[in-house]
PDB file of N, CA and C in Angstrom:
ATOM      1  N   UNK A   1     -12.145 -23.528  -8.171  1.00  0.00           N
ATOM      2  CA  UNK A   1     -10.717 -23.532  -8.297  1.00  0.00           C
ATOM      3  C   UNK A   1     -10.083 -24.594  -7.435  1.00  0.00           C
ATOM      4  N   UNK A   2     -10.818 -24.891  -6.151  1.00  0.00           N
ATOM      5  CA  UNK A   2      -9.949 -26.318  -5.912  1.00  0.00           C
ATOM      6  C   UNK A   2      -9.328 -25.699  -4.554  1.00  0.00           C
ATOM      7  N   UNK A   3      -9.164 -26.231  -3.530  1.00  0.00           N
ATOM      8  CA  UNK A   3      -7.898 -26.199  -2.221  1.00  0.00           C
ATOM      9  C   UNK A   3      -6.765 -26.539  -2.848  1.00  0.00           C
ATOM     10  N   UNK A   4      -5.627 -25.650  -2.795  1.00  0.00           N
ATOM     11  CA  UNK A   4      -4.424 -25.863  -3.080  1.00  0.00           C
ATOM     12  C   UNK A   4      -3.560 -25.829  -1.602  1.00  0.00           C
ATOM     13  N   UNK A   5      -4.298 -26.168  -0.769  1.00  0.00           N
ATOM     14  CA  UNK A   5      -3.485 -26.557   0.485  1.00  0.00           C
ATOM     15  C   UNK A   5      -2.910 -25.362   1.170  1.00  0.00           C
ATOM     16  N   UNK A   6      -3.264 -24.048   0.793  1.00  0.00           N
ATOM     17  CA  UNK A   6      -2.128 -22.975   1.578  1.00  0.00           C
ATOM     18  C   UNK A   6      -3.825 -22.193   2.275  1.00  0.00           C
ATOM     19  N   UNK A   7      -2.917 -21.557   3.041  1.00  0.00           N
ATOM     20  CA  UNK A   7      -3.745 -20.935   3.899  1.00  0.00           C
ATOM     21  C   UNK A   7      -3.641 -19.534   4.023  1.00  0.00           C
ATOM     22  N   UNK A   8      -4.859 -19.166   3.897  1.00  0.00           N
ATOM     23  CA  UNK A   8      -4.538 -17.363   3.766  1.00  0.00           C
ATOM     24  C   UNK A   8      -4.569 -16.660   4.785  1.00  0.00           C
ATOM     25  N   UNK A   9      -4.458 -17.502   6.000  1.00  0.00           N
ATOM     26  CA  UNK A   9      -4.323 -16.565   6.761  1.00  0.00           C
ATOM     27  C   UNK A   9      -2.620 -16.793   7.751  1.00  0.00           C
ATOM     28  N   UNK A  10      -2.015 -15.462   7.457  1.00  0.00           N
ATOM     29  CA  UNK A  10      -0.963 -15.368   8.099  1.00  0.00           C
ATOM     30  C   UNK A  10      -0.396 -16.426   9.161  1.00  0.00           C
ATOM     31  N   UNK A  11       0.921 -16.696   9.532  1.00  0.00           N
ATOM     32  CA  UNK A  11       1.425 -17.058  10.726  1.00  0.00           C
ATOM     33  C   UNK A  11       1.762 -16.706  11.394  1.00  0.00           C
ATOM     34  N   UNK A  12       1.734 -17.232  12.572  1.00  0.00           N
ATOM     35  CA  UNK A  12       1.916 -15.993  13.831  1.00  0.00           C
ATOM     36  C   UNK A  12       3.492 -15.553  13.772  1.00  0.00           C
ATOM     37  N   UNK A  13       2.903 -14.430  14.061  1.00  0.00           N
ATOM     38  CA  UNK A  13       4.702 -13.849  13.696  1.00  0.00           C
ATOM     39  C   UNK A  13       5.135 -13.196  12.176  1.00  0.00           C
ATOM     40  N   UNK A  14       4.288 -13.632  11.341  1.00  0.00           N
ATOM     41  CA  UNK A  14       4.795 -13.291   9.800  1.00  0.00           C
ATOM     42  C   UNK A  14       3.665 -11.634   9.705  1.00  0.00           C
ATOM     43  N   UNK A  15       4.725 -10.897   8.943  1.00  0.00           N
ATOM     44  CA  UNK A  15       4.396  -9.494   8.648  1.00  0.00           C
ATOM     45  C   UNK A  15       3.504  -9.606   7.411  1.00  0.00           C
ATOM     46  N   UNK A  16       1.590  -9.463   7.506  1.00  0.00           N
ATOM     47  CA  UNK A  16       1.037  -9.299   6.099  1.00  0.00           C
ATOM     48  C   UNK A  16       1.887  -8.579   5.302  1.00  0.00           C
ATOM     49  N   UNK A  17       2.091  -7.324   5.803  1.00  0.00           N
ATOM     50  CA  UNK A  17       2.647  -6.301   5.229  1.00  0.00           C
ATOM     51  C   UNK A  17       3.887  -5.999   4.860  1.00  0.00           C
ATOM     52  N   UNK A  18       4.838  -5.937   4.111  1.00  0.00           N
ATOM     53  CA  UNK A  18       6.418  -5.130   4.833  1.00  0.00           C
ATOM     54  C   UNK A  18       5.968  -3.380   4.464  1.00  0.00           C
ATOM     55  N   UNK A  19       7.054  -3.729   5.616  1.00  0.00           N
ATOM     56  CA  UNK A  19       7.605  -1.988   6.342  1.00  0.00           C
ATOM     57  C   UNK A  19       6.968  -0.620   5.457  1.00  0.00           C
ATOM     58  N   UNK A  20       7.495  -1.278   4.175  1.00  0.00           N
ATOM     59  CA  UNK A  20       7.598   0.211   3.232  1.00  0.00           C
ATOM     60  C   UNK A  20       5.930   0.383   2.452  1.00  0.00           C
ATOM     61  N   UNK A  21       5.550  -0.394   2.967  1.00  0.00           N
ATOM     62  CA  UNK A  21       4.133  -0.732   2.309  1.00  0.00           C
ATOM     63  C   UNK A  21       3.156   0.166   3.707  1.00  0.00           C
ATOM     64  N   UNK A  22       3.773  -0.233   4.885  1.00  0.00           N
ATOM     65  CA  UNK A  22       3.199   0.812   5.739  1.00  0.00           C
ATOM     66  C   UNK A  22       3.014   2.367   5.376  1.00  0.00           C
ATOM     67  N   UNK A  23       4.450   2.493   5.237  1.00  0.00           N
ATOM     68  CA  UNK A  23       4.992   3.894   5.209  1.00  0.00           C
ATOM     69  C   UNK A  23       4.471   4.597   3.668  1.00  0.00           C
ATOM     70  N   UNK A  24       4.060   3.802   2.616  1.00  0.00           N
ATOM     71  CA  UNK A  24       3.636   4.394   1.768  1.00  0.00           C
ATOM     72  C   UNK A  24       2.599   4.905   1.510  1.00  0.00           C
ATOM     73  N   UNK A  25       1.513   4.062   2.415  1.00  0.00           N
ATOM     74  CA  UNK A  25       0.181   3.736   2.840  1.00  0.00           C
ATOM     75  C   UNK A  25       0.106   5.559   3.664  1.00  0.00           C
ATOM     76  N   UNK A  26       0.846   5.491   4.369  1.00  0.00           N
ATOM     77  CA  UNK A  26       0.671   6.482   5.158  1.00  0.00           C
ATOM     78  C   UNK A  26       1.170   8.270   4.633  1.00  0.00           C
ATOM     79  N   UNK A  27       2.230   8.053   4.278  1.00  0.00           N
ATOM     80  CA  UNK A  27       2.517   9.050   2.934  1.00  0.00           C
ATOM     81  C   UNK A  27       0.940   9.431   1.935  1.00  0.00           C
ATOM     82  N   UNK A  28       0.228   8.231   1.676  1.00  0.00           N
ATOM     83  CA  UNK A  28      -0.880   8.241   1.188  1.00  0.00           C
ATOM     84  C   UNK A  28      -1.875   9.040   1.602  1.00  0.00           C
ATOM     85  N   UNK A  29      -2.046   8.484   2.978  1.00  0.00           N
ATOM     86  CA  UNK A  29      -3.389   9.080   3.527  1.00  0.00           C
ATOM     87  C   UNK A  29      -2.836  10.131   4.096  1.00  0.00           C
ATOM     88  N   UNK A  30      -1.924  10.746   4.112  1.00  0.00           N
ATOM     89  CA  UNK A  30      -1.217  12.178   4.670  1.00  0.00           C
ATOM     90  C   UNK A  30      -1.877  13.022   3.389  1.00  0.00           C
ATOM     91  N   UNK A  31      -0.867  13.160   2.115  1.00  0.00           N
ATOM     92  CA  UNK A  31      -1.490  13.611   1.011  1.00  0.00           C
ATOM     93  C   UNK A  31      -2.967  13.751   0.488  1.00  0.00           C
ATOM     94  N   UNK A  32      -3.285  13.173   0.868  1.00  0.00           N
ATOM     95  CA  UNK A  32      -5.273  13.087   0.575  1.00  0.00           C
ATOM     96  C   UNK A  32      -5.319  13.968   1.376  1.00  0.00           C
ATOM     97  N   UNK A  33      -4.992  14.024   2.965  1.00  0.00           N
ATOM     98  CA  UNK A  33      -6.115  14.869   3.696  1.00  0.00           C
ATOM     99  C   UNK A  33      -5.085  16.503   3.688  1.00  0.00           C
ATOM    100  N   UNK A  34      -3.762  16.559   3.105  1.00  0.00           N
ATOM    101  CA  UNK A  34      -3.253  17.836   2.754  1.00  0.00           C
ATOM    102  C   UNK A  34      -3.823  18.296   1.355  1.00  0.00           C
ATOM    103  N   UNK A  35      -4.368  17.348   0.295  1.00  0.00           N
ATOM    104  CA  UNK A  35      -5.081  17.750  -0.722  1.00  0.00           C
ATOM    105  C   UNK A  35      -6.433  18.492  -0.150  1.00  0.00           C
ATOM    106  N   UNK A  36      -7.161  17.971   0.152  1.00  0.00           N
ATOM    107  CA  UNK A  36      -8.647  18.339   0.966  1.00  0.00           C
ATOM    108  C   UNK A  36      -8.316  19.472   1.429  1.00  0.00           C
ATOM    109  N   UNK A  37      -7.388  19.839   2.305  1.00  0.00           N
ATOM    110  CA  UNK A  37      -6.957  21.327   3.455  1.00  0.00           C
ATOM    111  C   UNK A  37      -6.748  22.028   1.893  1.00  0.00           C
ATOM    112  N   UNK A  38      -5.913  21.743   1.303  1.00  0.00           N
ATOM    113  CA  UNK A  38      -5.507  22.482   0.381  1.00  0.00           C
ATOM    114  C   UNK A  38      -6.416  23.219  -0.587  1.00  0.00           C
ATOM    115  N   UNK A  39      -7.548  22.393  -0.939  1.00  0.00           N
ATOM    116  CA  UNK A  39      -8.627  21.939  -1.746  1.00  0.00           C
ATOM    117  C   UNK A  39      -9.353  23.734  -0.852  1.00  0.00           C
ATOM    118  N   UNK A  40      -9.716  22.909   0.368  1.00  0.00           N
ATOM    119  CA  UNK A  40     -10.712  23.550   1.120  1.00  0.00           C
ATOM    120  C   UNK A  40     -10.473  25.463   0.986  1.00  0.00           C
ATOM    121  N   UNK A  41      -9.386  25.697   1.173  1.00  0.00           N
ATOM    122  CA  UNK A  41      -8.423  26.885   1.260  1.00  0.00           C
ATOM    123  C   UNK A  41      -8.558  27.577  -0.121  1.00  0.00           C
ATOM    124  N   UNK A  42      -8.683  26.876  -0.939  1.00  0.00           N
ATOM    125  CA  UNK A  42      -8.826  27.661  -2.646  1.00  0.00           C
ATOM    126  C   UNK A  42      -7.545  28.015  -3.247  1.00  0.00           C
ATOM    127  N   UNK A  43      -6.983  26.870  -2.852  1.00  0.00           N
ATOM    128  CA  UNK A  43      -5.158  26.304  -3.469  1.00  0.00           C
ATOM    129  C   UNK A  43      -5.308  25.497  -4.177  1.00  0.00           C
ATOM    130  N   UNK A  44      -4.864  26.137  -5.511  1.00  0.00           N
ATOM    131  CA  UNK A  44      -4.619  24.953  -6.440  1.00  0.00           C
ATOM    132  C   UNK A  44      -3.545  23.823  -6.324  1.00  0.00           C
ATOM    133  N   UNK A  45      -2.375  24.005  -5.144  1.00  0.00           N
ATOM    134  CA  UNK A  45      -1.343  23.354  -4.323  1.00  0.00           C
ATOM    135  C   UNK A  45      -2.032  21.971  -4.330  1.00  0.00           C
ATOM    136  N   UNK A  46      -3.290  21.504  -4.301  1.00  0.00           N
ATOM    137  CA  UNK A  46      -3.966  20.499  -3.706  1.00  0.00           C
ATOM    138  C   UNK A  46      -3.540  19.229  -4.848  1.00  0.00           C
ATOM    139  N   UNK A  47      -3.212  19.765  -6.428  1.00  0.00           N
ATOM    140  CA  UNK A  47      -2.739  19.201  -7.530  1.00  0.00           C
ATOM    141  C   UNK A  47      -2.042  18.538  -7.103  1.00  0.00           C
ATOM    142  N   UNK A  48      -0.687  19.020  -6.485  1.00  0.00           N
ATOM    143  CA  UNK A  48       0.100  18.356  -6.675  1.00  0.00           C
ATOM    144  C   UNK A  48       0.357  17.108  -5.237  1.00  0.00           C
ATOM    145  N   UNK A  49      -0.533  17.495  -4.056  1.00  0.00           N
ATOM    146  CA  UNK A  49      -1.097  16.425  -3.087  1.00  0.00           C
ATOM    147  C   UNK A  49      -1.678  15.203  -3.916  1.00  0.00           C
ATOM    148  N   UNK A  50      -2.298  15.555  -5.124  1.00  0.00           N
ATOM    149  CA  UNK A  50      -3.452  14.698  -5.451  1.00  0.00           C
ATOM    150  C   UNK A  50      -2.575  13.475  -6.283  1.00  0.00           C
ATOM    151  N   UNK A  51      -1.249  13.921  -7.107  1.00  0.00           N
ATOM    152  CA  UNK A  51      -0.558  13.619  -7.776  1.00  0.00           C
ATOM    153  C   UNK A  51       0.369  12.289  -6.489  1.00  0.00           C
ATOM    154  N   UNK A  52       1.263  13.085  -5.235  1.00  0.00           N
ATOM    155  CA  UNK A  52       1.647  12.515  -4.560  1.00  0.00           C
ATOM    156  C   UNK A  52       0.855  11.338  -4.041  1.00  0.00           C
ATOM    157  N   UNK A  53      -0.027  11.203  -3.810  1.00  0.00           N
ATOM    158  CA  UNK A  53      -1.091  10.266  -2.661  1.00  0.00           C
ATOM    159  C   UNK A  53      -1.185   9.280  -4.286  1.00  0.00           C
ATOM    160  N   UNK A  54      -1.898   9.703  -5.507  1.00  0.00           N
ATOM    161  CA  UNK A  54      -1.655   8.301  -6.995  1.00  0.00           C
ATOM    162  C   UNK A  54      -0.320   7.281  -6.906  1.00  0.00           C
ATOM    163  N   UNK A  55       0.932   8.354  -6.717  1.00  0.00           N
ATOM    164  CA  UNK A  55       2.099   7.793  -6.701  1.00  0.00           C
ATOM    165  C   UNK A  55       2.780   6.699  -5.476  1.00  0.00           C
ATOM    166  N   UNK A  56       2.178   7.840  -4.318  1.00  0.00           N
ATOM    167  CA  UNK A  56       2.682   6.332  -2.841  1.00  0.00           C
ATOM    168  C   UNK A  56       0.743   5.139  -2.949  1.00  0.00           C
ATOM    169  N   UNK A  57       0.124   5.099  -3.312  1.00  0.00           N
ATOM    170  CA  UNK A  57      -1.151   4.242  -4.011  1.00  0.00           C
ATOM    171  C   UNK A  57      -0.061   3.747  -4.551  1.00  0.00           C
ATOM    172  N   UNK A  58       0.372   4.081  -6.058  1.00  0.00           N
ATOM    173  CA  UNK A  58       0.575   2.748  -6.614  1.00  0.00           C
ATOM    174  C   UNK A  58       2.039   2.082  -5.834  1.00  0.00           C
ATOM    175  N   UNK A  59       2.789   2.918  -4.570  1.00  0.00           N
ATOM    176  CA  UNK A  59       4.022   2.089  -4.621  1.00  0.00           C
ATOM    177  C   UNK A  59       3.355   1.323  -3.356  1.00  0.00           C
ATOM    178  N   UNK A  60       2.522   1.616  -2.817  1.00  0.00           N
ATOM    179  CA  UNK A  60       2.286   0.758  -1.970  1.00  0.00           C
ATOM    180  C   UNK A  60       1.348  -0.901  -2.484  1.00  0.00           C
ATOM    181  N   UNK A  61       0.895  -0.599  -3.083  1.00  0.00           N
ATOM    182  CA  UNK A  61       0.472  -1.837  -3.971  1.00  0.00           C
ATOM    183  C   UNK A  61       1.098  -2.580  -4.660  1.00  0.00           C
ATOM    184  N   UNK A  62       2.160  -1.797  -5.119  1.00  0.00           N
ATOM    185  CA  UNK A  62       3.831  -2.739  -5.843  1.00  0.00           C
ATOM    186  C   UNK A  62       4.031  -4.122  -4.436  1.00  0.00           C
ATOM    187  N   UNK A  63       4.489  -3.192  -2.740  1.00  0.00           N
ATOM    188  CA  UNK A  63       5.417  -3.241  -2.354  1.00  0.00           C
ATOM    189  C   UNK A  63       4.447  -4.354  -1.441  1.00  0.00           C
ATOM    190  N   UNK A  64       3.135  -4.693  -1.419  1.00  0.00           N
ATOM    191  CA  UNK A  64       2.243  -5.277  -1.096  1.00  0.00           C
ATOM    192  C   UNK A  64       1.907  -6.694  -1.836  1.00  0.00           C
ATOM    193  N   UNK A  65       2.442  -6.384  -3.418  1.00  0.00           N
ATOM    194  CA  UNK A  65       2.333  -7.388  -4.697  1.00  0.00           C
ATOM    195  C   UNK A  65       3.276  -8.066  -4.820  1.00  0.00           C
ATOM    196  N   UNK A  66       4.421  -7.166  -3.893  1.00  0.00           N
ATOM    197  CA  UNK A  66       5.865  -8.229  -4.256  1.00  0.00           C
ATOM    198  C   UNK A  66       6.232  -8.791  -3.211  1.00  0.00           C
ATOM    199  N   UNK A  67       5.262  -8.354  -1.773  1.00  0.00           N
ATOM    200  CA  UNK A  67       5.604  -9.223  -0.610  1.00  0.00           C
ATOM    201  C   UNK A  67       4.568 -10.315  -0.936  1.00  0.00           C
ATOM    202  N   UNK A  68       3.800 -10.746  -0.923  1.00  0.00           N
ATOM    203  CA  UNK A  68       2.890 -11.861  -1.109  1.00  0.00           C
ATOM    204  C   UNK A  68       3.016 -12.762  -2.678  1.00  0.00           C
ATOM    205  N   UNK A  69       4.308 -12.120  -3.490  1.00  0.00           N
ATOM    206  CA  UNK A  69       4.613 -12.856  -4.047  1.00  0.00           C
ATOM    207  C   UNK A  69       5.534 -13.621  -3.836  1.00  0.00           C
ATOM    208  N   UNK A  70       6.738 -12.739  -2.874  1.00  0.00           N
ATOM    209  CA  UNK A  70       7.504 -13.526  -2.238  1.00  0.00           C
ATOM    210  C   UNK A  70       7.545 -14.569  -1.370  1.00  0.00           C
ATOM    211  N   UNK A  71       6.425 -14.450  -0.433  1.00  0.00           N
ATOM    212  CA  UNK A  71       5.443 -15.462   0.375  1.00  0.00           C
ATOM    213  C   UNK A  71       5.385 -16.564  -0.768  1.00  0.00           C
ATOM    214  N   UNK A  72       4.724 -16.663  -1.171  1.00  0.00           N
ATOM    215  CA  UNK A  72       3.706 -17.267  -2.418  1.00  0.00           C
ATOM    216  C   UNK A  72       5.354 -18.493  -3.013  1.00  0.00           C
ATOM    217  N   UNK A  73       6.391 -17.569  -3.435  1.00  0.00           N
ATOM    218  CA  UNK A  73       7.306 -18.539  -3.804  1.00  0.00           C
ATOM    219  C   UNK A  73       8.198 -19.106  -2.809  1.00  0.00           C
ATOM    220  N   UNK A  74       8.062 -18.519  -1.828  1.00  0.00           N
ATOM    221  CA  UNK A  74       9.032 -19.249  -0.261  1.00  0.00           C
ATOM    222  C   UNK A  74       8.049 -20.818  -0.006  1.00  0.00           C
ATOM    223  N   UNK A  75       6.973 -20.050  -0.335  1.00  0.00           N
ATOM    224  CA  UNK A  75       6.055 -21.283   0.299  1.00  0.00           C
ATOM    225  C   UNK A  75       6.277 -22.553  -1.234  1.00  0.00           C
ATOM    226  N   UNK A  76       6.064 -22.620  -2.412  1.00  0.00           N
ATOM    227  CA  UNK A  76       6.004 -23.273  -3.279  1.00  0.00           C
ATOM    228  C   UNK A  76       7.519 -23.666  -3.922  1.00  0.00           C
ATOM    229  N   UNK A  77       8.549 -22.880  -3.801  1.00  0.00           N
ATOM    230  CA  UNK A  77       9.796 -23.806  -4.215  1.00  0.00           C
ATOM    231  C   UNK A  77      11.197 -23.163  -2.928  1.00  0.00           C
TER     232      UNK A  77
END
């Protein structure tokens, strides 16, 4: 594919991440391990953990896709 001159690794000071991409991340791995307790206990409750943790997954991957796209066009126009 070629060097296109950018560099993948961060600048000092610049956030890989934004904020809400943390917080979704973490919403995430909260839900998994309240699914599991839930799971463990013989609660079908664990459904709807399992459902929550798919949903902050995919928003954290949005919010991850649209910061490094934003990068991506700050840097190119």
């Amino acid at each position: 594919m070629g060097d296109t001159g950018h560099s993948s690794v961060p600048r000092p000071g610049a956030d890989p991440m934004p904020r809400l991409a943390y917080y979704t991340l973490v919403v995430c791995l909260l839900s998994v391990a309240a699914a599991v307790v839930a799971f463990a206990r013989g609660s079908w409750l664990g459904i709807v953990w399992i459902l929550l943790a798919g949903l902050s997954s995919n928003m954290t991957w949005y919010y991850v896709k649209r910061a490094r796209d934003a990068r991506r066009d700050s840097v190119t126009g």
